[in-house]
Protein backbone atom coordinates (compact mmCIF):
# COMPACT_ATOMS: atom_id res chain seq x y z
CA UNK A 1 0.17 -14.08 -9.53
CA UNK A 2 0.24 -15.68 -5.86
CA UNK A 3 2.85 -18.52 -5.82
CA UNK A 4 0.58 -19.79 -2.77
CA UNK A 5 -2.68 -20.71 -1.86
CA UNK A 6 -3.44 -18.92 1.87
CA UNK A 7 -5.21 -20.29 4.56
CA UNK A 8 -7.07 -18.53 7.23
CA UNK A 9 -7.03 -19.67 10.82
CA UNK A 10 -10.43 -18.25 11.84
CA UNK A 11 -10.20 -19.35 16.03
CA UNK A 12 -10.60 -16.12 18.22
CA UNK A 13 -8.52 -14.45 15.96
CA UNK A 14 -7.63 -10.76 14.82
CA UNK A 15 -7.00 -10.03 11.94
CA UNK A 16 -4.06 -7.32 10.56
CA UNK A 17 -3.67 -6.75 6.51
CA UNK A 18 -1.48 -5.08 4.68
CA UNK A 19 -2.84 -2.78 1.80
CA UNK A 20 -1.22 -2.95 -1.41
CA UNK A 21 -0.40 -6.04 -2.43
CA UNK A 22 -3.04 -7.63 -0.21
CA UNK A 23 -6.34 -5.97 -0.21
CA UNK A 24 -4.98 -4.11 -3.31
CA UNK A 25 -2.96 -4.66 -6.42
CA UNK A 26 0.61 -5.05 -5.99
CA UNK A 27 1.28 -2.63 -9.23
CA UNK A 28 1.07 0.80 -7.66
CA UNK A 29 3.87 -0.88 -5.43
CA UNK A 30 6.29 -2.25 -7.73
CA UNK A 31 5.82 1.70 -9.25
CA UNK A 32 7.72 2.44 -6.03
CA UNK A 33 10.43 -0.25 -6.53
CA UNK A 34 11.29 0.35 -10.42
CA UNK A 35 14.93 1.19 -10.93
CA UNK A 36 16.20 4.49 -11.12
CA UNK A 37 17.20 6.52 -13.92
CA UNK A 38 18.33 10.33 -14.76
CA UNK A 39 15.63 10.92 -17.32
CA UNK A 40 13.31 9.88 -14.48
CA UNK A 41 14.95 12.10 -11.86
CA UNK A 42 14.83 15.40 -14.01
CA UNK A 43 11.07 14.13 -14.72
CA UNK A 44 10.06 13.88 -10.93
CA UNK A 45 12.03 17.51 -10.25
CA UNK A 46 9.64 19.22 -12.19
CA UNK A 47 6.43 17.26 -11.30
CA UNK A 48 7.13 17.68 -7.61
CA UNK A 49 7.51 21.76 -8.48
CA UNK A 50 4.29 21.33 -10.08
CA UNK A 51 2.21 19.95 -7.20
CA UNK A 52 4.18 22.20 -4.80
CA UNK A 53 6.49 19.06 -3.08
CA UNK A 54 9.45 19.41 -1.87
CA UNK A 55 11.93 17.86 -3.97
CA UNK A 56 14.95 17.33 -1.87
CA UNK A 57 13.01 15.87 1.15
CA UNK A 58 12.40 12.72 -0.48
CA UNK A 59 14.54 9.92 -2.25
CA UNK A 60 13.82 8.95 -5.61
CA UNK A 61 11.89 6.03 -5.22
CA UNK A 62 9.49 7.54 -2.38
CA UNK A 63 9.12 10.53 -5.09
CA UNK A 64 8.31 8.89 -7.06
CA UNK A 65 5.51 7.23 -5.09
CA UNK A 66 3.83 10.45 -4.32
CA UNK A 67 3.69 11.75 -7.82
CA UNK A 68 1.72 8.82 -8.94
CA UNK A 69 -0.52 8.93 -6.08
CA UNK A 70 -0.72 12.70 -6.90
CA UNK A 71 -1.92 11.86 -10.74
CA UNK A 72 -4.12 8.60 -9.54
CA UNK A 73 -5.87 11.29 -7.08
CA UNK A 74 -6.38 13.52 -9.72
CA UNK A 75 -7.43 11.40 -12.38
CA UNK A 76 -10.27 10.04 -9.59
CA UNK A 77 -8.54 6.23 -10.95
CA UNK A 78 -9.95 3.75 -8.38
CA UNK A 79 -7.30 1.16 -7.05
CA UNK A 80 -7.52 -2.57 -8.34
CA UNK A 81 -8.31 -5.49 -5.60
CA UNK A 82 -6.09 -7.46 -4.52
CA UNK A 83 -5.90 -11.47 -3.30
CA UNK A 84 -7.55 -10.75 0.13
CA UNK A 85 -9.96 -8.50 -0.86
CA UNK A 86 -13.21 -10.38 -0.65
CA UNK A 87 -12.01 -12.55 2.73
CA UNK A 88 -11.18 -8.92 4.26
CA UNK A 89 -14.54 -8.14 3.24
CA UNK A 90 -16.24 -11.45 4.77
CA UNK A 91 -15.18 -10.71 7.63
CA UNK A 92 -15.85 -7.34 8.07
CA UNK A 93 -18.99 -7.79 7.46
CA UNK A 94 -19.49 -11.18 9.73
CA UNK A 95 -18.13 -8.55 12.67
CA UNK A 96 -14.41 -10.37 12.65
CA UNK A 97 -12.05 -7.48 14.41
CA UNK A 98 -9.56 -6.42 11.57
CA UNK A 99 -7.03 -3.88 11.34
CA UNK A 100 -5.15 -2.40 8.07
CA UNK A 101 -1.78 -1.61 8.31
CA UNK A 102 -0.20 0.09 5.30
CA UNK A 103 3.03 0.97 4.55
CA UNK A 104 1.11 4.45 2.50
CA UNK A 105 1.68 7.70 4.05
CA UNK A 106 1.05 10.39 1.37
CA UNK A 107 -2.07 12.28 1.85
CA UNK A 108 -3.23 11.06 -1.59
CA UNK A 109 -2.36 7.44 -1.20
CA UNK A 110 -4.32 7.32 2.14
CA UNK A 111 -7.22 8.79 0.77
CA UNK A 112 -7.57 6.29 -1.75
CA UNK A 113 -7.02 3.85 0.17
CA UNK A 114 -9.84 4.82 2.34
CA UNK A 115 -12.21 5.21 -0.64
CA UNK A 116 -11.67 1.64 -1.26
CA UNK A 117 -12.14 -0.08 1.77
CA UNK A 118 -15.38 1.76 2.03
CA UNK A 119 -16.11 1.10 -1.69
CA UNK A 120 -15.48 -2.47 -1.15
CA UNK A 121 -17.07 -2.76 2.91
CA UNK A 122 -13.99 -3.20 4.21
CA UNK A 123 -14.80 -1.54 8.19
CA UNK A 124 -11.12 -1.88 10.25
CA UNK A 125 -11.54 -1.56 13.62
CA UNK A 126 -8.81 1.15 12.65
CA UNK A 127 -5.98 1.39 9.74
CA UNK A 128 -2.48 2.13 10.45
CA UNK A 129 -0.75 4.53 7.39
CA UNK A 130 2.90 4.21 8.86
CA UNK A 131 5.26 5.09 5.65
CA UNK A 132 8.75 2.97 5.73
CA UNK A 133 8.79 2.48 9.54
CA UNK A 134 8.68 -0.92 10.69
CA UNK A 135 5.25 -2.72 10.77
CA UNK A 136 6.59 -5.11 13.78
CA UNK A 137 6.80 -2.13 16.07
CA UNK A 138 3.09 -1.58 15.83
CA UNK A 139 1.72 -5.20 15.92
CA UNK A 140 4.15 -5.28 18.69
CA UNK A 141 1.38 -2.51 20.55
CA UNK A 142 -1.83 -4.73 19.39
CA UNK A 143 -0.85 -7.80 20.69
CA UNK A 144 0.05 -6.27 24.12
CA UNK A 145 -3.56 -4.95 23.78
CA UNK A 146 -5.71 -7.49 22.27
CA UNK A 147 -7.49 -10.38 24.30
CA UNK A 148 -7.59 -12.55 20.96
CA UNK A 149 -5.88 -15.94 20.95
CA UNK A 150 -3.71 -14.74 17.68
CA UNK A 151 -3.13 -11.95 15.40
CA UNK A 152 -3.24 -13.09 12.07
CA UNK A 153 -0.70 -10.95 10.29
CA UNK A 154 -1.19 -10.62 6.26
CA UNK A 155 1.48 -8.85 4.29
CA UNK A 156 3.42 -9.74 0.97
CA UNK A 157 7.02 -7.86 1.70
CA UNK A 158 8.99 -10.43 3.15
CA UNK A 159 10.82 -7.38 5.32
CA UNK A 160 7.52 -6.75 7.21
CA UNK A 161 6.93 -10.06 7.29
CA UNK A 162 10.13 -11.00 9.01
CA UNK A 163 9.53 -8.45 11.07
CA UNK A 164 6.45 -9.55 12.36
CA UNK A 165 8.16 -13.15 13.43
CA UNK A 166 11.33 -10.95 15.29
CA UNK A 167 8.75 -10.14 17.82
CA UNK A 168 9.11 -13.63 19.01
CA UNK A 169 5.52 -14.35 20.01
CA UNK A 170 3.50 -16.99 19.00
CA UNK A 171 0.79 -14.57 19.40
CA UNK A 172 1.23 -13.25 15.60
CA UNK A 173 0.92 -15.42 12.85
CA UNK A 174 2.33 -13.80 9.73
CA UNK A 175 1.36 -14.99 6.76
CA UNK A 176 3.32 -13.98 3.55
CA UNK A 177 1.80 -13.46 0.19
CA UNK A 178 4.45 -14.03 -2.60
CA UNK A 179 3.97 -12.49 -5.60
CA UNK A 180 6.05 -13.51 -8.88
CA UNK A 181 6.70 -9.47 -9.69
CA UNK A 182 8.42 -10.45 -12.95
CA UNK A 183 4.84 -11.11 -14.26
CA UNK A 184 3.58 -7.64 -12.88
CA UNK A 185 6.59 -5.26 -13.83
CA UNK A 186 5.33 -4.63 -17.52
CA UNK A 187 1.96 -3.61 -16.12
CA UNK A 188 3.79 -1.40 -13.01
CA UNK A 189 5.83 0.56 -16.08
CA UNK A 190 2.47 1.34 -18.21
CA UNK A 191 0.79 2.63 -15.49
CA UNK A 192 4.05 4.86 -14.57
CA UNK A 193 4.74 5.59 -18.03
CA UNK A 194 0.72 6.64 -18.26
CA UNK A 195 0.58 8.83 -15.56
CA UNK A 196 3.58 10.81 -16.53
CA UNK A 197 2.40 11.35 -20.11
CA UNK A 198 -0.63 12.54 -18.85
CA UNK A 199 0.69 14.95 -16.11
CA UNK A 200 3.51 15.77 -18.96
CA UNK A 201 0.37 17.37 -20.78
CA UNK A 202 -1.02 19.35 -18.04
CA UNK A 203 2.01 20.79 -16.83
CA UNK A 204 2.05 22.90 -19.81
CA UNK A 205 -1.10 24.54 -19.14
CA UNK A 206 0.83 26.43 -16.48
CA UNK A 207 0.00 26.90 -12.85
CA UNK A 208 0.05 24.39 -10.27
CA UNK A 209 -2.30 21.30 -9.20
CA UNK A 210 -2.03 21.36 -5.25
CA UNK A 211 -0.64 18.05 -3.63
CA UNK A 212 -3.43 16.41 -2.10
């Protein structure tokens, strides 16, 4: 859960959200920041063979991102809302100027996270999929660009988020969501743990499912 209640400045504003943890679930995130382990190393070697990934490119964690995005893909598994869902929505749809800007970069992550602003009427005015670089460097380029009073800047990492205020501009108002991850990490495991029993199955069918 939050351990906030937000509030929305709504004054000639634009408005910038971050994707999981936000508009989304924070679980397929906290998948990404689980602990490493051997068993789960050896695991991710052979998945990333099986979707055709190069295995040495990426660090374990990031890997480990991709395969699950990989299985979610394939398993057509539609991404859970988040906080900020229904206020992105809102205003969307009362012709507010938002922007997403998500830390996803794997072809699979960004296409589900296009299916779901669509499924839930979500229209950016355009969404950002930047991987691990900074998020500061590109609200950096908006506000040089955009006429509004403020850029209201959601996110829930506290890295982006004090990244947004080291632009020193009272131009972008960050707002950080805090979530209490010790009450999400049993539900970020199952859904790991899920996925690789599942793709543990297929893989020995043979042949290869193409990364998507």
């Amino acid at each position: 859960m939050l351990n906030r209640v937000v509030e929305i400045p709504l004054e000639n504003s634009v408005y910038v959200f971050d994707f999981d943890g936000v508009l989304a679930s924070p679980v397929e995130d906290l998948v990404y920041k689980l602990p490493d382990s051997i068993d789960d190393r050896n695991l991710l070697k052979r998945s990333a063979k099986y979707f055709g990934i190069d295995y040495d490119i990426f660090d374990q964690n990031y890997l480990r991102h991709i395969i699950l995005q990989n299985v979610l893909f394939q398993r057509e598994r539609p991404i859970e809302v988040g906080p900020l869902c229904s206020i992105a929505a809102d205003l969307s749809r009362n012709g507010a100027p938002i922007f997403v800007l998500s830390a996803r970069s794997a072809p699979s992550a960004v296409n589900r996270a296009l299916a779901f602003l669509n499924k839930h009427s979500i229209y950016p005015q355009e969404t950002f999929f930047v991987g691990r670089v900074g998020k500061g460097r590109q609200l950096s380029m908006l506000q040089a660009q955009a006429s509004a009073k403020h850029i209201v800047y959601f996110d829930d990492s506290i890295r982006h988020s004090r990244n947004a205020y080291g632009q020193k501009t009272e131009k972008i108002v960050s707002v950080h969501l805090g979530w209490r991850q010790k009450d999400l990490r049993a539900e970020a495991v199952a859904l790991y743990v899920d996925c690789l029993e599942w793709l543990e199955g297929i893989m020995h069918d043979g042949g290869r499912i193409a990364a998507s």
